[in-house]
N, C-alpha and C. Protein backbone atom coordinates (compact mmCIF):
# COMPACT_ATOMS: atom_id res chain seq x y z
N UNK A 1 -84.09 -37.68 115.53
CA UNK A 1 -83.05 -36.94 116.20
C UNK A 1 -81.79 -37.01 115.34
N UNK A 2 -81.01 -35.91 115.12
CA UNK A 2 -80.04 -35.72 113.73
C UNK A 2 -79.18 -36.75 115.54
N UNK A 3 -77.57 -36.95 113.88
CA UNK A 3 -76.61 -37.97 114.96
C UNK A 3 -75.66 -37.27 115.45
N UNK A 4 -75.89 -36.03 115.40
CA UNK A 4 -74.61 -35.33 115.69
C UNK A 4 -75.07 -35.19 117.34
N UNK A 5 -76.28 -34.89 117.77
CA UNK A 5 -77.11 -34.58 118.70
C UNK A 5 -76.81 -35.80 119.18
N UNK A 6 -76.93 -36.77 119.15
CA UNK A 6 -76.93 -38.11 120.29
C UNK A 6 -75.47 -38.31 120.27
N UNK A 7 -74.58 -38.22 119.59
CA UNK A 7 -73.42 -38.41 119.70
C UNK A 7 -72.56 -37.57 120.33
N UNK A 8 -73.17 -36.66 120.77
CA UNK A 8 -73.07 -35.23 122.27
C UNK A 8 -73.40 -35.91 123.28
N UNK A 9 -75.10 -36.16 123.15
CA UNK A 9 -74.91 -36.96 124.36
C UNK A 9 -74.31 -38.26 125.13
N UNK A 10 -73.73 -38.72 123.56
CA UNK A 10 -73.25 -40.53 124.51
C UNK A 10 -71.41 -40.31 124.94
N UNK A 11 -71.50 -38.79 125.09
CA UNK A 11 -69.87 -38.86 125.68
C UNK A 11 -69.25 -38.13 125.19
N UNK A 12 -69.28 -37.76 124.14
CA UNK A 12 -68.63 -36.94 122.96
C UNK A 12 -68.85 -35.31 122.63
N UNK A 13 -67.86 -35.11 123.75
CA UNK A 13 -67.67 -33.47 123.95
C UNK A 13 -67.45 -32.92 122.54
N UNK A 14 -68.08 -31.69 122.68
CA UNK A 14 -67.24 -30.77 121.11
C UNK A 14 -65.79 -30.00 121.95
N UNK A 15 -65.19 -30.28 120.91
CA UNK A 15 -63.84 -29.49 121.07
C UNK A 15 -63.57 -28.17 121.58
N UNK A 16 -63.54 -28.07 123.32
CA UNK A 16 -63.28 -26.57 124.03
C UNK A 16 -62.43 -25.94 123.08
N UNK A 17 -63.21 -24.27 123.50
CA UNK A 17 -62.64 -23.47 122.41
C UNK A 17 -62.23 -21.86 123.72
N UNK A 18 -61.45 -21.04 122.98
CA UNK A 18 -61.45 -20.16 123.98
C UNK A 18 -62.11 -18.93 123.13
N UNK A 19 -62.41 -17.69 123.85
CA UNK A 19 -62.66 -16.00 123.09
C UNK A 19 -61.30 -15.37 123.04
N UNK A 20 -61.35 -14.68 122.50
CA UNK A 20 -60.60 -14.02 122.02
C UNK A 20 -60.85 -12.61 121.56
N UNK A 21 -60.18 -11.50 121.20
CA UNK A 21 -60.95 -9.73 120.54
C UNK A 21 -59.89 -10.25 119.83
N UNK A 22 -60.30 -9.71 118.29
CA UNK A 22 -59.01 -9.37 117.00
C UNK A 22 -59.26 -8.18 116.79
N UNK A 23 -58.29 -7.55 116.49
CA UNK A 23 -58.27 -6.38 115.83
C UNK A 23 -57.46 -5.82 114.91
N UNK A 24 -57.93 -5.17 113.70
CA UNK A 24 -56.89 -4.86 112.68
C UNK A 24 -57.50 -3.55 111.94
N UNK A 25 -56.56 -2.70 111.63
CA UNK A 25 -56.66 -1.45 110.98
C UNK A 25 -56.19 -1.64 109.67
N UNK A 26 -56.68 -1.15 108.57
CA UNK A 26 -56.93 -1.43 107.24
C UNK A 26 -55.92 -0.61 106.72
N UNK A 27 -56.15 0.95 107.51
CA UNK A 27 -56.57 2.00 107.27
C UNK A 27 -56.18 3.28 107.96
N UNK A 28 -56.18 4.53 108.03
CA UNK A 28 -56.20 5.92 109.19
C UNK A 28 -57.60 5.77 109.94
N UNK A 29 -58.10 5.95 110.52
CA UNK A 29 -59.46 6.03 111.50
C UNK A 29 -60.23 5.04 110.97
N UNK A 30 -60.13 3.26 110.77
CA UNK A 30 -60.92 2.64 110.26
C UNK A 30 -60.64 0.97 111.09
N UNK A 31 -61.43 0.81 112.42
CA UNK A 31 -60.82 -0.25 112.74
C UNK A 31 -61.91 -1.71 112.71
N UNK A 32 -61.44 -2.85 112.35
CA UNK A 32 -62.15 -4.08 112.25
C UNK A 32 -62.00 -4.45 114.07
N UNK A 33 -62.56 -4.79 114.57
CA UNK A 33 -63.25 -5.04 116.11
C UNK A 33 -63.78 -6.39 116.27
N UNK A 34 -63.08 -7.50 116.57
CA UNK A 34 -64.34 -8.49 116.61
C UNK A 34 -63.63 -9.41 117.71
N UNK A 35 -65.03 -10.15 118.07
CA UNK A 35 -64.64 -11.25 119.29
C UNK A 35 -64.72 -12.96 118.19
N UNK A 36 -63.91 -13.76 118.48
CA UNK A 36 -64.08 -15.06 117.69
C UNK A 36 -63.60 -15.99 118.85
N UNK A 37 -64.04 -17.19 118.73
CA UNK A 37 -63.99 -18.32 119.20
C UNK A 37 -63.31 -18.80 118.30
N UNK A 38 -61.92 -19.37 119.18
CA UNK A 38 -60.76 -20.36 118.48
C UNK A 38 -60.25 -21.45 119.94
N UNK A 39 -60.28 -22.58 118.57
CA UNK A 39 -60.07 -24.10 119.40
C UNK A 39 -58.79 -23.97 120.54
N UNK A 40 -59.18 -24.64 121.38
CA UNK A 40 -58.17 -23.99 122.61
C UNK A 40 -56.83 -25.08 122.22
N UNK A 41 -55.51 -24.28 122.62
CA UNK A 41 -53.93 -24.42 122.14
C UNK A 41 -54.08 -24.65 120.76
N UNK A 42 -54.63 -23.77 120.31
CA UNK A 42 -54.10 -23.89 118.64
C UNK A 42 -53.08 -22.20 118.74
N UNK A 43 -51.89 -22.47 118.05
CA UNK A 43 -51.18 -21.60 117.75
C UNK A 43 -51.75 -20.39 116.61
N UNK A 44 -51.32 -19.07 116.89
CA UNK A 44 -51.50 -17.93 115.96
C UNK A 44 -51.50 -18.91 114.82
N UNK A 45 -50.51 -19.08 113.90
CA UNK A 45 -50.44 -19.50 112.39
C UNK A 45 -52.00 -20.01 112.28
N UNK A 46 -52.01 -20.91 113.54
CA UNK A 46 -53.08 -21.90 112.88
C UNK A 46 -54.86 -21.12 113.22
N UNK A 47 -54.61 -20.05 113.65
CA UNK A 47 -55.80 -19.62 113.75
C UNK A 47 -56.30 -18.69 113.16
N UNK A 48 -55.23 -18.24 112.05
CA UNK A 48 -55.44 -17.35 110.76
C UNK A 48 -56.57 -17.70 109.90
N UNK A 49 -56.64 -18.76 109.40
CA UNK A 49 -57.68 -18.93 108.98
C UNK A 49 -59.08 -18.74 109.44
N UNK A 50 -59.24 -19.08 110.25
CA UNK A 50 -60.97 -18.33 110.98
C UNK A 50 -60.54 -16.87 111.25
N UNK A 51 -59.35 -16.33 111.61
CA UNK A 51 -59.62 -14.81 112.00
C UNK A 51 -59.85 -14.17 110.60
N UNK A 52 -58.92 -14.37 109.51
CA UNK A 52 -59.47 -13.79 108.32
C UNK A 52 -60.65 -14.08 107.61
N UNK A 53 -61.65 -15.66 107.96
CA UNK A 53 -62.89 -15.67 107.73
C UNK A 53 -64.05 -14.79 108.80
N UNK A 54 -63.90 -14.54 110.36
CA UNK A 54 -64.53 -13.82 110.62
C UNK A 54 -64.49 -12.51 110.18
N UNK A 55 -63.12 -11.77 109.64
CA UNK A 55 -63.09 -10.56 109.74
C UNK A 55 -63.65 -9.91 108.70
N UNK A 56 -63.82 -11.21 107.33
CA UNK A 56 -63.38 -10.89 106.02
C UNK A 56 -62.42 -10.46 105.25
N UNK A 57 -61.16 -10.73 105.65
CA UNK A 57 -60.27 -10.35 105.71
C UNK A 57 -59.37 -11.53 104.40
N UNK A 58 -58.59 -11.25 102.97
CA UNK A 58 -58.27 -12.68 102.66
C UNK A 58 -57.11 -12.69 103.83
N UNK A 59 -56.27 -13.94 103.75
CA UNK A 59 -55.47 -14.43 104.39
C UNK A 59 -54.47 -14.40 104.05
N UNK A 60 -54.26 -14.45 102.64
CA UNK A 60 -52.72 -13.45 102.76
C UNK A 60 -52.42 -12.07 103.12
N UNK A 61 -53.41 -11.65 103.70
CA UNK A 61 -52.80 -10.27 103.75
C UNK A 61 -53.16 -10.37 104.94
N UNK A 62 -53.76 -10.70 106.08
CA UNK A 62 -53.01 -11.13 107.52
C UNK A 62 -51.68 -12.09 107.64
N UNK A 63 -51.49 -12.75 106.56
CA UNK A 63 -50.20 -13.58 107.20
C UNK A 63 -49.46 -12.63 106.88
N UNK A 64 -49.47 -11.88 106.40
CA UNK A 64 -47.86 -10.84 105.72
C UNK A 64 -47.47 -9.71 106.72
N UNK A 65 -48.70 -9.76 107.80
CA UNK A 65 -48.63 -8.52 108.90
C UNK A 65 -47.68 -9.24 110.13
N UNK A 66 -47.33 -8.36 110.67
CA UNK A 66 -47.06 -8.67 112.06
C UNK A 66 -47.89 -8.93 113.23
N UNK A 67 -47.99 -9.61 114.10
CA UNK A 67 -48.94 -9.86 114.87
C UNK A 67 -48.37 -9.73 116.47
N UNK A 68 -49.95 -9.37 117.09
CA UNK A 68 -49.10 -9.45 118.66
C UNK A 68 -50.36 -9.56 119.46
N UNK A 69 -49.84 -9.73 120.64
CA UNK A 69 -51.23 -9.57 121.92
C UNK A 69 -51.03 -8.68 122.86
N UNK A 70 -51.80 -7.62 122.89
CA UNK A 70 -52.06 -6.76 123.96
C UNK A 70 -50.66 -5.99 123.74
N UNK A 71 -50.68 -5.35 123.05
CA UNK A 71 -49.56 -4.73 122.50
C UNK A 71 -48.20 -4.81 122.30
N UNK A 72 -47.95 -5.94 122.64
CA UNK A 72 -46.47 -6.58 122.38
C UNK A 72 -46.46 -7.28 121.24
N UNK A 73 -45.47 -7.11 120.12
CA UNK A 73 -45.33 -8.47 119.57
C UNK A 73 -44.92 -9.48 119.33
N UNK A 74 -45.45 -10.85 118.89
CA UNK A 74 -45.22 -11.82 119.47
C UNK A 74 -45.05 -12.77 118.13
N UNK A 75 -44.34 -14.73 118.17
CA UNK A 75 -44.00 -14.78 117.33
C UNK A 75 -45.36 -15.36 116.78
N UNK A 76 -45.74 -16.49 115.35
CA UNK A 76 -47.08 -16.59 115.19
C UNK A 76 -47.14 -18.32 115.92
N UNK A 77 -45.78 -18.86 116.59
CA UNK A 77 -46.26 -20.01 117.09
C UNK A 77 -46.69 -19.85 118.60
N UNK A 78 -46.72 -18.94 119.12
CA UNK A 78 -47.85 -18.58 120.63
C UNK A 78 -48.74 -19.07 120.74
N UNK A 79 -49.61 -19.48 121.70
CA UNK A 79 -50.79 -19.95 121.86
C UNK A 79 -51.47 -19.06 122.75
N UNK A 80 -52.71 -18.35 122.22
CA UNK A 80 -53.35 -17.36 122.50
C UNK A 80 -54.27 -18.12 124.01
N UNK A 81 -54.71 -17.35 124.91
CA UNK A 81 -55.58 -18.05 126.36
C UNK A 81 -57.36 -17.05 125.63
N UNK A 82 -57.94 -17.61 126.57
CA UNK A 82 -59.09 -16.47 126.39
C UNK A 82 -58.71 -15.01 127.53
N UNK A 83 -59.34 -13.97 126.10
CA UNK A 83 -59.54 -12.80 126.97
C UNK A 83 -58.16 -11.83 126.14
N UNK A 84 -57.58 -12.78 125.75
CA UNK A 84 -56.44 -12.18 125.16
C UNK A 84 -56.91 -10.89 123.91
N UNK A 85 -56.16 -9.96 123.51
CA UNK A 85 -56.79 -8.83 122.60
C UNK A 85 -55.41 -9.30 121.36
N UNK A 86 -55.46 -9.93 120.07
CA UNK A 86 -54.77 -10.28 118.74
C UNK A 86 -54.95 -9.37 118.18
N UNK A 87 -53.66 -8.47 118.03
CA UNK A 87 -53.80 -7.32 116.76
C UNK A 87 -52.72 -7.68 115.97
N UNK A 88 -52.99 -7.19 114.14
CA UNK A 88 -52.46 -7.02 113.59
C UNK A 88 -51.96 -5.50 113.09
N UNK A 89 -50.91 -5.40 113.08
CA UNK A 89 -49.53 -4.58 112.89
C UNK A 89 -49.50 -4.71 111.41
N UNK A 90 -50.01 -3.21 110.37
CA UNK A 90 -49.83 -2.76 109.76
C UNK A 90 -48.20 -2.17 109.03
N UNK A 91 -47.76 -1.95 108.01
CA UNK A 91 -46.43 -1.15 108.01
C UNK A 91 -46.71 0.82 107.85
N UNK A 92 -45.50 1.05 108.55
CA UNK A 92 -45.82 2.27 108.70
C UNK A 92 -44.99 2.79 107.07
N UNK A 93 -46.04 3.58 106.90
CA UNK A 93 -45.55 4.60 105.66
C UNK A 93 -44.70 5.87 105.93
N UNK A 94 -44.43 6.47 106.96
CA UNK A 94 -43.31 7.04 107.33
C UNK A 94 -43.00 7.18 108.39
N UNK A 95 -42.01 7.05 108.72
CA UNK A 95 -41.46 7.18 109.91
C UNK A 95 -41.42 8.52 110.68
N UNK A 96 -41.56 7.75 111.87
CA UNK A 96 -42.37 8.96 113.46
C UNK A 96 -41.40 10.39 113.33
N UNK A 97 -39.95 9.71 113.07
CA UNK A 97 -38.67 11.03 113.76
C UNK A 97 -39.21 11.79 112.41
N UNK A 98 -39.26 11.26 110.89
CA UNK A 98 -39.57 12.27 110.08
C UNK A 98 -40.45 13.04 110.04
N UNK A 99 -41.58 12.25 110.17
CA UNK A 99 -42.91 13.11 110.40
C UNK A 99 -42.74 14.30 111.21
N UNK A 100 -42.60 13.73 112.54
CA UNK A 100 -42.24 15.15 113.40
C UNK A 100 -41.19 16.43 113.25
N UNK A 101 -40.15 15.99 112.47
CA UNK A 101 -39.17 16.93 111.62
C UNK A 101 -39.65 17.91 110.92
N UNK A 102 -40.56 17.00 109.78
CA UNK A 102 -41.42 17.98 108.83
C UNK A 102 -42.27 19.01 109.31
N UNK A 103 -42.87 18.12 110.39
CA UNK A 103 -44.16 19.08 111.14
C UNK A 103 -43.69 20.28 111.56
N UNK A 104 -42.31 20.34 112.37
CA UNK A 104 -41.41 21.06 112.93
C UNK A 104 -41.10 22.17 111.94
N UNK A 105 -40.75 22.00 110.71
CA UNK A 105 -39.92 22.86 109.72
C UNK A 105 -41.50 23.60 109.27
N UNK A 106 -42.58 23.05 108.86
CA UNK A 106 -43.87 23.53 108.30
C UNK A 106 -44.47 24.82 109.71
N UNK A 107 -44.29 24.52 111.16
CA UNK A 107 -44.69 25.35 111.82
C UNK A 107 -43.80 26.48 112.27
N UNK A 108 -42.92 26.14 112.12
CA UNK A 108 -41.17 27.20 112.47
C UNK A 108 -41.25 26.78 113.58
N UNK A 109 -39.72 27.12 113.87
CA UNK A 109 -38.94 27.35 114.97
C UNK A 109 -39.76 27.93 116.41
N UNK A 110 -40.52 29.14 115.60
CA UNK A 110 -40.75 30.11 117.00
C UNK A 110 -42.62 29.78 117.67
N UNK A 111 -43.12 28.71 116.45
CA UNK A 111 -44.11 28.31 117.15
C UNK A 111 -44.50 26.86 117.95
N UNK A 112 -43.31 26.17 118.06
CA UNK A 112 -43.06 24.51 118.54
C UNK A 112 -42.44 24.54 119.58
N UNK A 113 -42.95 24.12 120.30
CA UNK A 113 -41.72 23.19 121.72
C UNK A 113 -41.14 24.28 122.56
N UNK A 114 -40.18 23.36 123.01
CA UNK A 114 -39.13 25.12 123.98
C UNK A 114 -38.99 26.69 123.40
N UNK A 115 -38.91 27.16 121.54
CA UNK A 115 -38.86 28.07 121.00
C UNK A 115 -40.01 28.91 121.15
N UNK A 116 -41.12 27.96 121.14
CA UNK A 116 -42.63 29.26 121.46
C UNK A 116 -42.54 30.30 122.47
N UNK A 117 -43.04 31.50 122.77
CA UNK A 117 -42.60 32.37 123.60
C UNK A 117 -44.46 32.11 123.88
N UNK A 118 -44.25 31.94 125.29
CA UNK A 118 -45.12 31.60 126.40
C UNK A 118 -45.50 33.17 126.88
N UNK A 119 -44.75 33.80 127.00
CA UNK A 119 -45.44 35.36 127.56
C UNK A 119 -44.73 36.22 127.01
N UNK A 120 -45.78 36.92 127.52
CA UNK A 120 -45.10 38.60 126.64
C UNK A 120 -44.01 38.88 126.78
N UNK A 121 -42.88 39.80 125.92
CA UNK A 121 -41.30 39.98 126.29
C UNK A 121 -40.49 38.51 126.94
N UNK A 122 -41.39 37.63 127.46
CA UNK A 122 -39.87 36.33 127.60
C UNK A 122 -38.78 36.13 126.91
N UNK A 123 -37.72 35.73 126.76
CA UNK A 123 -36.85 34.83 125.88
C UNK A 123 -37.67 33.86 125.45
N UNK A 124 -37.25 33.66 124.35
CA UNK A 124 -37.65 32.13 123.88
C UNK A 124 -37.11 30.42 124.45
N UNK A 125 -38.10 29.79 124.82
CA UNK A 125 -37.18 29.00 125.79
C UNK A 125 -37.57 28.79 126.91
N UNK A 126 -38.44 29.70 127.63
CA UNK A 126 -38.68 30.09 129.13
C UNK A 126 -39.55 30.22 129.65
């Protein structure tokens, strides 16, 4: 009988752990999805290391992200419960108000938003 096995049974709990979902986008339409088991009250920082070994992920490039749970974010000394959903927060390459500006100027005036004319002969607007 190996000793790790009797030494379970003579008292010697293994270290409760909780679940957890991670999730992280690389990418545009490309998402990493996974459930991991991490030692219960261990803080974010300290649970980087297994989330970037389950994910395959190296680990500097989760520590450099922002992180949060269930869509808030949060700092990395939190202590995650089970059930909780850990995403990492990518940087955005342009910003929302511009994007939508551009989109705006590329479709005109008279085919976006309040300017589209909804029926025949209307004002625009209405």
């Amino acid at each position: 009988m190996p000793e790790d096995a009797g030494a379970q049974r003579a008292g010697h709990a293994a270290t409760p752990s909780i679940s957890v979902d991670v999730v992280y986008s690389p990418g545009p339409r490309f998402v990493h999805h996974q459930s991991v088991q991490l030692p219960a009250g261990c803080q974010l920082a300290q649970a980087l290391p297994a989330i970037a070994q389950v994910l395959g992920i190296p680990l500097a490039t989760l520590t450099a992200l922002e992180v949060g749970i269930w869509g808030l974010r949060c700092p990395k000394d939190r202590v995650p419960v089970t059930g909780d959903r850990i995403e990492f927060y990518r940087l955005l390459r342009v910003d929302p108000k511009v994007a939508r500006r551009e989109r705006f100027v590329r479709q005109g005036a008279k085919a976006a938003g309040l300017f589209a004319k909804k029926r025949p002969g209307a004002k625009a607007g209405y």
